[in-house]
PDB file of N, CA and C in Angstrom:
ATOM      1  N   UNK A   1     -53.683 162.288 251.940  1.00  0.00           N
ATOM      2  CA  UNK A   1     -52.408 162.028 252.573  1.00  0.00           C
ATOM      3  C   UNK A   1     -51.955 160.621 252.180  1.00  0.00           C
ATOM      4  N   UNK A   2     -51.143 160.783 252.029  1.00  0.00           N
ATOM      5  CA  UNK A   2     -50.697 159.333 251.479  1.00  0.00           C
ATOM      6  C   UNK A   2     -50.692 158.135 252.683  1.00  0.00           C
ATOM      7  N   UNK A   3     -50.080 157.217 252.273  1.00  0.00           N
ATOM      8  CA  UNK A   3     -50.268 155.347 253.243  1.00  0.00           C
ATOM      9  C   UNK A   3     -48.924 155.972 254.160  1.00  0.00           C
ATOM     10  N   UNK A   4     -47.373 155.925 253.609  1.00  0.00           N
ATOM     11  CA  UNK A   4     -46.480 156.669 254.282  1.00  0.00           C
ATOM     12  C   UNK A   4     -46.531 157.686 254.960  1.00  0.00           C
ATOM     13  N   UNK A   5     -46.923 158.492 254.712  1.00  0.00           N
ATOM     14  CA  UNK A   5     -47.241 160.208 255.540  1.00  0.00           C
ATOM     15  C   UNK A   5     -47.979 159.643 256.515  1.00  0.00           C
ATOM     16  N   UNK A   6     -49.189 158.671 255.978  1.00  0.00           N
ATOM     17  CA  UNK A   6     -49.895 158.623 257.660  1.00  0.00           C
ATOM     18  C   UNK A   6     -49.361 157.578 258.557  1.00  0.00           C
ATOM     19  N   UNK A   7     -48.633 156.230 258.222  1.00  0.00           N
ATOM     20  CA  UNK A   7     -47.548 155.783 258.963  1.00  0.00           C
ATOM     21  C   UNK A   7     -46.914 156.421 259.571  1.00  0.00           C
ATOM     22  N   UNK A   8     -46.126 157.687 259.187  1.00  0.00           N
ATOM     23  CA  UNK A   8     -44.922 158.445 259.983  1.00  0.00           C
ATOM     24  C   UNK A   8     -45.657 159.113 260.986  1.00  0.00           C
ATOM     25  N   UNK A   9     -46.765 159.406 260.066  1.00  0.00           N
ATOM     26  CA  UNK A   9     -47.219 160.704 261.532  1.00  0.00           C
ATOM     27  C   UNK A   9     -47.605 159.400 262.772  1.00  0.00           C
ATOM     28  N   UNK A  10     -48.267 158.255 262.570  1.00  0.00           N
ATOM     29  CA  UNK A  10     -48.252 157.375 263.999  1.00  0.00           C
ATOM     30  C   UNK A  10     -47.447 157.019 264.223  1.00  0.00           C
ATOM     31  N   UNK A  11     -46.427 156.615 263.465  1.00  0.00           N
ATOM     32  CA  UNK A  11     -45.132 156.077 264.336  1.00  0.00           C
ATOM     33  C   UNK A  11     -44.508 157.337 265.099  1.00  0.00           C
ATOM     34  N   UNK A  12     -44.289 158.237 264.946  1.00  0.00           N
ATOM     35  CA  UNK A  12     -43.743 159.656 265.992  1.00  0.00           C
ATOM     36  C   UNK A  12     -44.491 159.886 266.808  1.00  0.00           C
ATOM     37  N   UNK A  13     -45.533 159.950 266.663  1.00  0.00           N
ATOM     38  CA  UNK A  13     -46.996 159.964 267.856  1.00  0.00           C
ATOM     39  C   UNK A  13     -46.370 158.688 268.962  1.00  0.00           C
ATOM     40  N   UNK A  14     -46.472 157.167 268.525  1.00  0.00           N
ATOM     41  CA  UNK A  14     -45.626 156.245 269.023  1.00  0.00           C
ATOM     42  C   UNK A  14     -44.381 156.176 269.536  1.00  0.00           C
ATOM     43  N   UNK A  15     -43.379 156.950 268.988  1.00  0.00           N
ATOM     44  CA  UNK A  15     -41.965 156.429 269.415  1.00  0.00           C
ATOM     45  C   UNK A  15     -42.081 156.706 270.501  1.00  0.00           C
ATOM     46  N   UNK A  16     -42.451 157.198 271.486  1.00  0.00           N
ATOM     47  CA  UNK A  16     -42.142 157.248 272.669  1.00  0.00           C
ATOM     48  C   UNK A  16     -42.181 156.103 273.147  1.00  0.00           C
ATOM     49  N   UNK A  17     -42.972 155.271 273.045  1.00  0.00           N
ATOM     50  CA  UNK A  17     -43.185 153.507 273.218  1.00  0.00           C
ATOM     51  C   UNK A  17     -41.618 153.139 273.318  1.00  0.00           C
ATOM     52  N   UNK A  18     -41.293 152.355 274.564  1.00  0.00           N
ATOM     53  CA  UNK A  18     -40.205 151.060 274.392  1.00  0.00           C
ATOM     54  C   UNK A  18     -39.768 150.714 272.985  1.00  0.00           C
ATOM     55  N   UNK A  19     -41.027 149.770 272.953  1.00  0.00           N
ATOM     56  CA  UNK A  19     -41.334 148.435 271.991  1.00  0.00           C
ATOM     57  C   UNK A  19     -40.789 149.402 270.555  1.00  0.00           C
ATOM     58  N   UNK A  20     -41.152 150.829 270.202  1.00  0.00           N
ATOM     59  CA  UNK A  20     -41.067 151.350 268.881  1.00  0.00           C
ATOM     60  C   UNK A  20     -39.676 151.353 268.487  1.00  0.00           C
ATOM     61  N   UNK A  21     -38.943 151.910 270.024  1.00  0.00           N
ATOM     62  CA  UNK A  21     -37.397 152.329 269.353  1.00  0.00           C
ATOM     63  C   UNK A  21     -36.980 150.787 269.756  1.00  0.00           C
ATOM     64  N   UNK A  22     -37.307 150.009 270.233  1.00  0.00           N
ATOM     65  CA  UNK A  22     -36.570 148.347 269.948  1.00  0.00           C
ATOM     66  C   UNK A  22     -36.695 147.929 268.692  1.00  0.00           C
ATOM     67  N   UNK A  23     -37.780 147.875 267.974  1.00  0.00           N
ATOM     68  CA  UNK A  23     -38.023 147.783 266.596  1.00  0.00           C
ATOM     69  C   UNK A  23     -37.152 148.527 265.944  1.00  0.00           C
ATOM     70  N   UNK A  24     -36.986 150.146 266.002  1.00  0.00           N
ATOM     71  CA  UNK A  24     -35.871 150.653 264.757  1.00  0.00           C
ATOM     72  C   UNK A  24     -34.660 150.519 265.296  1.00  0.00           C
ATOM     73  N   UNK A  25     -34.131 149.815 266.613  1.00  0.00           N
ATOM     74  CA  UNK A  25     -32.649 149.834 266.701  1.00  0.00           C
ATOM     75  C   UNK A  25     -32.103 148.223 266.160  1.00  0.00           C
ATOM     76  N   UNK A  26     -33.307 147.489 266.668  1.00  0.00           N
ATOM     77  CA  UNK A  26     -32.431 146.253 266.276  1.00  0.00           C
ATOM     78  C   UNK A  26     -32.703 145.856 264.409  1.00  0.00           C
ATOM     79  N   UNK A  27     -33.434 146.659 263.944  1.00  0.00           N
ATOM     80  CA  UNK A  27     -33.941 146.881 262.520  1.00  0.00           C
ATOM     81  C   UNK A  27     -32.355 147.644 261.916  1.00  0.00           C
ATOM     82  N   UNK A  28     -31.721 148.476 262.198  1.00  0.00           N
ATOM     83  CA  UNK A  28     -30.894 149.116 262.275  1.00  0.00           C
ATOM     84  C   UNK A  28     -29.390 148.232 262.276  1.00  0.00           C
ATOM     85  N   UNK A  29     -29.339 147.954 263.370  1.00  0.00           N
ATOM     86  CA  UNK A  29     -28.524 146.960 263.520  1.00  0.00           C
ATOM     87  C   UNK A  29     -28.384 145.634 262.887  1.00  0.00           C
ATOM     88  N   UNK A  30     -29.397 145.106 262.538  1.00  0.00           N
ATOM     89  CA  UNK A  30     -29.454 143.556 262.012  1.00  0.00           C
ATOM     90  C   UNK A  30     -29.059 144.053 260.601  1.00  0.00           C
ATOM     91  N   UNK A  31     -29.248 145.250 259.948  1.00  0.00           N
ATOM     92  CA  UNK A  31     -28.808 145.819 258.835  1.00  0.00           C
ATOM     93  C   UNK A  31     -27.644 146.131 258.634  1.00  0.00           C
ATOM     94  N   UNK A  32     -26.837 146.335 259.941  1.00  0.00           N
ATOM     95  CA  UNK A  32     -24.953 146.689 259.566  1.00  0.00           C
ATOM     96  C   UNK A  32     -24.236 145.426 259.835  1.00  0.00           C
ATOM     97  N   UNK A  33     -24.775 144.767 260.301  1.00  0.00           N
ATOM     98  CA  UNK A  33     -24.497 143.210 260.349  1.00  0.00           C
ATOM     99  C   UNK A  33     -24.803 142.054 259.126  1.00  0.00           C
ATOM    100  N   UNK A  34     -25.781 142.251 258.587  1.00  0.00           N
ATOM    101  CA  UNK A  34     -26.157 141.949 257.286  1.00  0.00           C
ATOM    102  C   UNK A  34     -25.209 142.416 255.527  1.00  0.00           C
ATOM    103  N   UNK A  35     -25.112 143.257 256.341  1.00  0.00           N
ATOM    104  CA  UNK A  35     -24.376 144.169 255.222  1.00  0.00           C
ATOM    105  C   UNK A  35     -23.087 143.836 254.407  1.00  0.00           C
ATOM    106  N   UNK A  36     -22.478 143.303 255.303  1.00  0.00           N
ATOM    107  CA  UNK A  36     -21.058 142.926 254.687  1.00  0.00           C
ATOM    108  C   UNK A  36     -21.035 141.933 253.878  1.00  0.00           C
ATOM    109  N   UNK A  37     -21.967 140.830 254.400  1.00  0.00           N
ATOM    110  CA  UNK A  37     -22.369 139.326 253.414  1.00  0.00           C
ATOM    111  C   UNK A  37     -23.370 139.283 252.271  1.00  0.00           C
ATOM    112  N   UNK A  38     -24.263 140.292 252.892  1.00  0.00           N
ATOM    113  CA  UNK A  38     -25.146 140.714 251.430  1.00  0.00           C
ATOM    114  C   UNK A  38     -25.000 141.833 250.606  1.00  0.00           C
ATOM    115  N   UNK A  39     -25.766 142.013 249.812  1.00  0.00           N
ATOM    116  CA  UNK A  39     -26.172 142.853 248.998  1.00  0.00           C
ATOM    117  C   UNK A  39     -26.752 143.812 249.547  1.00  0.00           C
ATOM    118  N   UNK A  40     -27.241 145.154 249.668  1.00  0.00           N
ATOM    119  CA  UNK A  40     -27.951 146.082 250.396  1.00  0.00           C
ATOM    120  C   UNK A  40     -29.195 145.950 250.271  1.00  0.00           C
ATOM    121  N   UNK A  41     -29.223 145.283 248.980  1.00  0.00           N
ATOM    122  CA  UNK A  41     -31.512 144.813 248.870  1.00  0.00           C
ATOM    123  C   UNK A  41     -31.573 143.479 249.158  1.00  0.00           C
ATOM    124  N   UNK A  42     -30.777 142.865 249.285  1.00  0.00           N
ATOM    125  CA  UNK A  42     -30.418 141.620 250.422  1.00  0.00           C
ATOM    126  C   UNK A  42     -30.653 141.319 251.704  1.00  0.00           C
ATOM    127  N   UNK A  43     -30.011 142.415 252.181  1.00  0.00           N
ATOM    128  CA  UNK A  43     -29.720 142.467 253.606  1.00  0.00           C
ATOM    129  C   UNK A  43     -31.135 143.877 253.992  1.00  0.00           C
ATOM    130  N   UNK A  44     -31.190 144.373 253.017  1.00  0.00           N
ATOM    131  CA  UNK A  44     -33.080 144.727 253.135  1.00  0.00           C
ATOM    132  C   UNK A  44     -34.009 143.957 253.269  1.00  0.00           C
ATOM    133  N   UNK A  45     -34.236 142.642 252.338  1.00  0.00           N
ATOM    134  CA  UNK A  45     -35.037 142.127 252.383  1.00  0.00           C
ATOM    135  C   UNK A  45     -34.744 141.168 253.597  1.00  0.00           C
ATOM    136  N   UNK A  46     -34.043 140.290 253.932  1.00  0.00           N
ATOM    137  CA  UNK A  46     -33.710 139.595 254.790  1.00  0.00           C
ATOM    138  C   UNK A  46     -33.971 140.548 256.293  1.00  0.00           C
ATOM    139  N   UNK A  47     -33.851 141.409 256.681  1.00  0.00           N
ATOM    140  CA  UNK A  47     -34.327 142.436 258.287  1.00  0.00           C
ATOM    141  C   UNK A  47     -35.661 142.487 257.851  1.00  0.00           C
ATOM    142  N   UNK A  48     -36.369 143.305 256.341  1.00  0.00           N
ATOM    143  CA  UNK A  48     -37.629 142.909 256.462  1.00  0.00           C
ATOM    144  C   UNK A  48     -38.306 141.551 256.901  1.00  0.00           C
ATOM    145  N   UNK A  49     -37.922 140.687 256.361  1.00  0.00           N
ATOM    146  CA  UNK A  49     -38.773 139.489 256.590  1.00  0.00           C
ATOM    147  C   UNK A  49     -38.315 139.287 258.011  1.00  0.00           C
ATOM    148  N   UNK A  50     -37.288 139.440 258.848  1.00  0.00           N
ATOM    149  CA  UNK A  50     -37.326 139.197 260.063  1.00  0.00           C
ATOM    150  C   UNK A  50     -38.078 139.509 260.904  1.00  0.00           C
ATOM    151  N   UNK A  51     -38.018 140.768 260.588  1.00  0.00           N
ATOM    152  CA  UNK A  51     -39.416 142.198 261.314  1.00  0.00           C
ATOM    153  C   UNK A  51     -40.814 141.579 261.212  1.00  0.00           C
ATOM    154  N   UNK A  52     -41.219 141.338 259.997  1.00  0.00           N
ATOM    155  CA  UNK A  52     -42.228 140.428 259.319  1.00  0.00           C
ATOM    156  C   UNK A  52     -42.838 139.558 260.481  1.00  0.00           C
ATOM    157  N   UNK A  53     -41.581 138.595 260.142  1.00  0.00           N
ATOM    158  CA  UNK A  53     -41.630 137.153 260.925  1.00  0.00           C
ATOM    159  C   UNK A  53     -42.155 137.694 262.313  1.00  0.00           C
ATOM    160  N   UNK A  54     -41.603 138.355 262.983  1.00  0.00           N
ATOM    161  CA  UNK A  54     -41.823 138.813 264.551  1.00  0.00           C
ATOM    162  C   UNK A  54     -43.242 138.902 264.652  1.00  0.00           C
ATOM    163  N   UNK A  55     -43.308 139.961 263.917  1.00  0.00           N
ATOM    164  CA  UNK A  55     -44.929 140.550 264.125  1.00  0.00           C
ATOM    165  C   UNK A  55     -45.954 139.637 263.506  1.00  0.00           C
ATOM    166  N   UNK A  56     -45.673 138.614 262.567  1.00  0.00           N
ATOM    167  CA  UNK A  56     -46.239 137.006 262.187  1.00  0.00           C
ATOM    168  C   UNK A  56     -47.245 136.422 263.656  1.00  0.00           C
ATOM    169  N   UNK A  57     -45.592 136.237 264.419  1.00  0.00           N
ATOM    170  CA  UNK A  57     -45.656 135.434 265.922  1.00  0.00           C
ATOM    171  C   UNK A  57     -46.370 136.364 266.774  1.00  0.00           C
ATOM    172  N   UNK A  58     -45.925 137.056 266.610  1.00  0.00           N
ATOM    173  CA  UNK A  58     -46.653 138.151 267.926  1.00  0.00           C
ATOM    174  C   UNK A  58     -48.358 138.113 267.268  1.00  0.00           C
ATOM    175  N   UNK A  59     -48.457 138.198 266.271  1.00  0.00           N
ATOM    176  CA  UNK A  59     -50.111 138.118 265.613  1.00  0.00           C
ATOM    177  C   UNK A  59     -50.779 136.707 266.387  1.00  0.00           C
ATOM    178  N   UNK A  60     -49.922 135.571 266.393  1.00  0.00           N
ATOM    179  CA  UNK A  60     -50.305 134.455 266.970  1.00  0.00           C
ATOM    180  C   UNK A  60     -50.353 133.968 268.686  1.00  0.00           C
ATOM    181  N   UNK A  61     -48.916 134.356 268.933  1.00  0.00           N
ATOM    182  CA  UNK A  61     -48.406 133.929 270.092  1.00  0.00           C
ATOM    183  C   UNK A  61     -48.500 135.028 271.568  1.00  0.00           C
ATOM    184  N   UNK A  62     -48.561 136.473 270.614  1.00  0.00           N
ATOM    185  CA  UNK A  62     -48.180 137.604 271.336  1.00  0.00           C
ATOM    186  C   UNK A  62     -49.041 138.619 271.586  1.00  0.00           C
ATOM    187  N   UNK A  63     -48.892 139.872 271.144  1.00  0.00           N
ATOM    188  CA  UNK A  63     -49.766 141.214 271.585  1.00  0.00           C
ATOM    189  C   UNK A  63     -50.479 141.474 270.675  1.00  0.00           C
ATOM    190  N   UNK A  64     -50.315 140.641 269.514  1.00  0.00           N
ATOM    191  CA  UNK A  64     -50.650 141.030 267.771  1.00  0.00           C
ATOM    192  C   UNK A  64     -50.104 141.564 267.213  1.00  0.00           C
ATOM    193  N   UNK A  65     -50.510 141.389 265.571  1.00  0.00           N
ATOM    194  CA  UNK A  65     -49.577 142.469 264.401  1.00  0.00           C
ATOM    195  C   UNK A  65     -49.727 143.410 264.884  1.00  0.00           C
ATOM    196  N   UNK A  66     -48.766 144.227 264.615  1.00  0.00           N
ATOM    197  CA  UNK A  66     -48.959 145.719 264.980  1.00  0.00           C
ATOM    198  C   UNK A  66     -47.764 146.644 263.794  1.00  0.00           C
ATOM    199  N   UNK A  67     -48.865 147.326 263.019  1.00  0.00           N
ATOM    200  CA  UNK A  67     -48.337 147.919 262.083  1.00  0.00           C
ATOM    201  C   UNK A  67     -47.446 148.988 261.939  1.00  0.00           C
ATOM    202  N   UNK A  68     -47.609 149.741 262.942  1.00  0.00           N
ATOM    203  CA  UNK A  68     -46.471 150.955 263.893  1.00  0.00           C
ATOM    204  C   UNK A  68     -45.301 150.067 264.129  1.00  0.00           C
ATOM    205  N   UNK A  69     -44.804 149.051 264.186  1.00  0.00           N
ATOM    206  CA  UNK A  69     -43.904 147.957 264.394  1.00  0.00           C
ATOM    207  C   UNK A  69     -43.113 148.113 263.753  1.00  0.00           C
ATOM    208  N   UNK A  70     -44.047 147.509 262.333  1.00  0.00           N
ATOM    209  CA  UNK A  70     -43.476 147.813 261.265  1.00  0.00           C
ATOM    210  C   UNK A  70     -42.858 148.497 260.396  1.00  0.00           C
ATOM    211  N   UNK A  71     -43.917 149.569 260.722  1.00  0.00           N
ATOM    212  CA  UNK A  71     -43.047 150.625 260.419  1.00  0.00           C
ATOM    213  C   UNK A  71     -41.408 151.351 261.150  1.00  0.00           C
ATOM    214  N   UNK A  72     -41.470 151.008 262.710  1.00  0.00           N
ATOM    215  CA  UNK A  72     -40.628 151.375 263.351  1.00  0.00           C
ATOM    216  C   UNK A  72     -39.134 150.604 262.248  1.00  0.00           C
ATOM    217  N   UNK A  73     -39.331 148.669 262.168  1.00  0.00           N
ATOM    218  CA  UNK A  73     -38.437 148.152 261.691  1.00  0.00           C
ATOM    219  C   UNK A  73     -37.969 148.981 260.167  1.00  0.00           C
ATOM    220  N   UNK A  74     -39.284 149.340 259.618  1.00  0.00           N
ATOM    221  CA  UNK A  74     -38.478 149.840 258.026  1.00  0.00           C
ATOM    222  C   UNK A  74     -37.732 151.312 258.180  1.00  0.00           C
ATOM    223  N   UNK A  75     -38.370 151.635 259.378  1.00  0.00           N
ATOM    224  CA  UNK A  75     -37.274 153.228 259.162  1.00  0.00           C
ATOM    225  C   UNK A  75     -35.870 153.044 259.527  1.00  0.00           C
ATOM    226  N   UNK A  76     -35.901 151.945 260.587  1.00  0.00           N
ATOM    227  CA  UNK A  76     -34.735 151.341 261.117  1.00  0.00           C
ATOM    228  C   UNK A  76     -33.686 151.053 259.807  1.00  0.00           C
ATOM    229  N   UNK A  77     -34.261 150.034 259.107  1.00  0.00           N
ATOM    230  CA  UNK A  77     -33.810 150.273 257.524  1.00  0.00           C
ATOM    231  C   UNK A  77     -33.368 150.916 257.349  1.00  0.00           C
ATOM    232  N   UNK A  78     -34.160 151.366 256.763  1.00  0.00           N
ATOM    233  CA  UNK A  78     -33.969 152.900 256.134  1.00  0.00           C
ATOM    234  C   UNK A  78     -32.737 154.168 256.369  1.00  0.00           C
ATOM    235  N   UNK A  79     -32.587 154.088 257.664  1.00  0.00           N
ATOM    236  CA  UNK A  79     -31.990 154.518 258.071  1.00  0.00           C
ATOM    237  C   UNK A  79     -29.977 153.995 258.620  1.00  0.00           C
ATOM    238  N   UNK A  80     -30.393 153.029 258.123  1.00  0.00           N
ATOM    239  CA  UNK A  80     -29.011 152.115 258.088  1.00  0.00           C
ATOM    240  C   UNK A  80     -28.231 151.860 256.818  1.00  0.00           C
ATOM    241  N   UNK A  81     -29.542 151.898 255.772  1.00  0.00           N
ATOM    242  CA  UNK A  81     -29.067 151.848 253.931  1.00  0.00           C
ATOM    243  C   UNK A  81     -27.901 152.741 254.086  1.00  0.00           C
ATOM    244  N   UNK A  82     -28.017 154.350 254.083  1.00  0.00           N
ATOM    245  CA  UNK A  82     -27.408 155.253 253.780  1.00  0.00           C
ATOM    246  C   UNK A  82     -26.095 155.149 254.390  1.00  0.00           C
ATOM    247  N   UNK A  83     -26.165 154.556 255.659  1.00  0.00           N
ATOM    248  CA  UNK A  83     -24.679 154.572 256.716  1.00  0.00           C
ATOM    249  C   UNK A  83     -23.931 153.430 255.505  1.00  0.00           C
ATOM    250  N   UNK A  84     -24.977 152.285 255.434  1.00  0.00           N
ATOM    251  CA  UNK A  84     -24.247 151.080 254.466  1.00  0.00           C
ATOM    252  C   UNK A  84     -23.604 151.385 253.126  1.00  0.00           C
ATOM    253  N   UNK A  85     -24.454 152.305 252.567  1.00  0.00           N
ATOM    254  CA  UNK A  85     -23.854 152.783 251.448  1.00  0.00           C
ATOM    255  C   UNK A  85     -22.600 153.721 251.386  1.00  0.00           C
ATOM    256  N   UNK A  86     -22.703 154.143 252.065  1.00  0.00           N
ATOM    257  CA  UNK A  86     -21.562 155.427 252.558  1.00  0.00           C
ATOM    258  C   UNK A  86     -20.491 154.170 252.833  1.00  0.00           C
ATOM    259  N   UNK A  87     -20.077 153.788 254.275  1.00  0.00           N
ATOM    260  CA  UNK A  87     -18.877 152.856 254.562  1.00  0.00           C
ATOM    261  C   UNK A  87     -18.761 152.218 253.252  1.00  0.00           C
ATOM    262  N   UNK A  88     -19.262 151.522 252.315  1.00  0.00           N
ATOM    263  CA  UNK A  88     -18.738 150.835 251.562  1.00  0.00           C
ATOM    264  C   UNK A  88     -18.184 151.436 250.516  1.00  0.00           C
ATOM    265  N   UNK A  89     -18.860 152.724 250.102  1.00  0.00           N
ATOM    266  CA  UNK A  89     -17.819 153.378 248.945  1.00  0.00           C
ATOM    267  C   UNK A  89     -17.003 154.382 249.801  1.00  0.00           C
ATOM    268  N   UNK A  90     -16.653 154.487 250.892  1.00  0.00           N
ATOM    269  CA  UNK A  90     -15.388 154.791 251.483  1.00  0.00           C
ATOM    270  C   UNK A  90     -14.584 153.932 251.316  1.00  0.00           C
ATOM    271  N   UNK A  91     -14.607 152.713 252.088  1.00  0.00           N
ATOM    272  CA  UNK A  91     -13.660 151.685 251.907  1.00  0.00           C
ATOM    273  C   UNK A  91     -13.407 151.659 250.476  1.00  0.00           C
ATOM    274  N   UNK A  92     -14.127 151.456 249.531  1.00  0.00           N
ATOM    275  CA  UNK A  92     -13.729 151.270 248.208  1.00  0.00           C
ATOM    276  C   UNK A  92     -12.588 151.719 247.803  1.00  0.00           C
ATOM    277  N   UNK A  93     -12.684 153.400 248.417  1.00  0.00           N
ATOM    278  CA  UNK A  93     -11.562 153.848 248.149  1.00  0.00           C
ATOM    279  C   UNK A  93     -10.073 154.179 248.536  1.00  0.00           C
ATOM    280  N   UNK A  94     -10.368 153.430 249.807  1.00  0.00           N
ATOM    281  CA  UNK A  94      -9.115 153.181 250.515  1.00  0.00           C
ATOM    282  C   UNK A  94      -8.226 151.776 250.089  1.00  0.00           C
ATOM    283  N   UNK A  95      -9.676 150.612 249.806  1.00  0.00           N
ATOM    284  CA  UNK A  95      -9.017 149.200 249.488  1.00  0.00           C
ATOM    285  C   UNK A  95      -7.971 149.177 247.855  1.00  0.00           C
TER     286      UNK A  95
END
């Protein structure tokens, strides 16, 4: 089974968790907000490293890394690319 396949299957096992869907909404969000000023692997990389950063602090300060986190933030991604990509070649074709 692959590294991904077995991520997904714990993160769905997980989402029921708070903490999981806070991770993919504000992962989500910090991505349609990002979007307009960056680039889409821009404003990818920049929510990654935020997500990153969190779970950095939380490794130190907090509950610990926690890799289900992580994953929650990249589907969050993930799942915002496509909306990003879409609005912008709509507009394209209206501007």
């Amino acid at each position: 089974m692959s590294v991904l396949a077995r991520f997904s299957r714990r993160f769905l096992i997980h989402y029921h968790e708070e903490d999981k869907r806070q991770h993919f909404g504000y992962s989500f969000v910090l991505m349609l907000l990002a979007a307009p000023w960056l680039s889409l692997w821009a404003a990818i990389a920049v929510v990654l490293l935020i997500g990153l950063l969190k779970e950095v602090w939380d490794h130190f300060w907090g509950s610990g890394f926690c890799w289900i986190d992580m994953t929650a933030n990249v589907f969050g991604i993930l799942s915002a690319a496509p909306c990003i990509w879409l609005t912008s070649r709509g507009l394209q074709g209206l501007i």
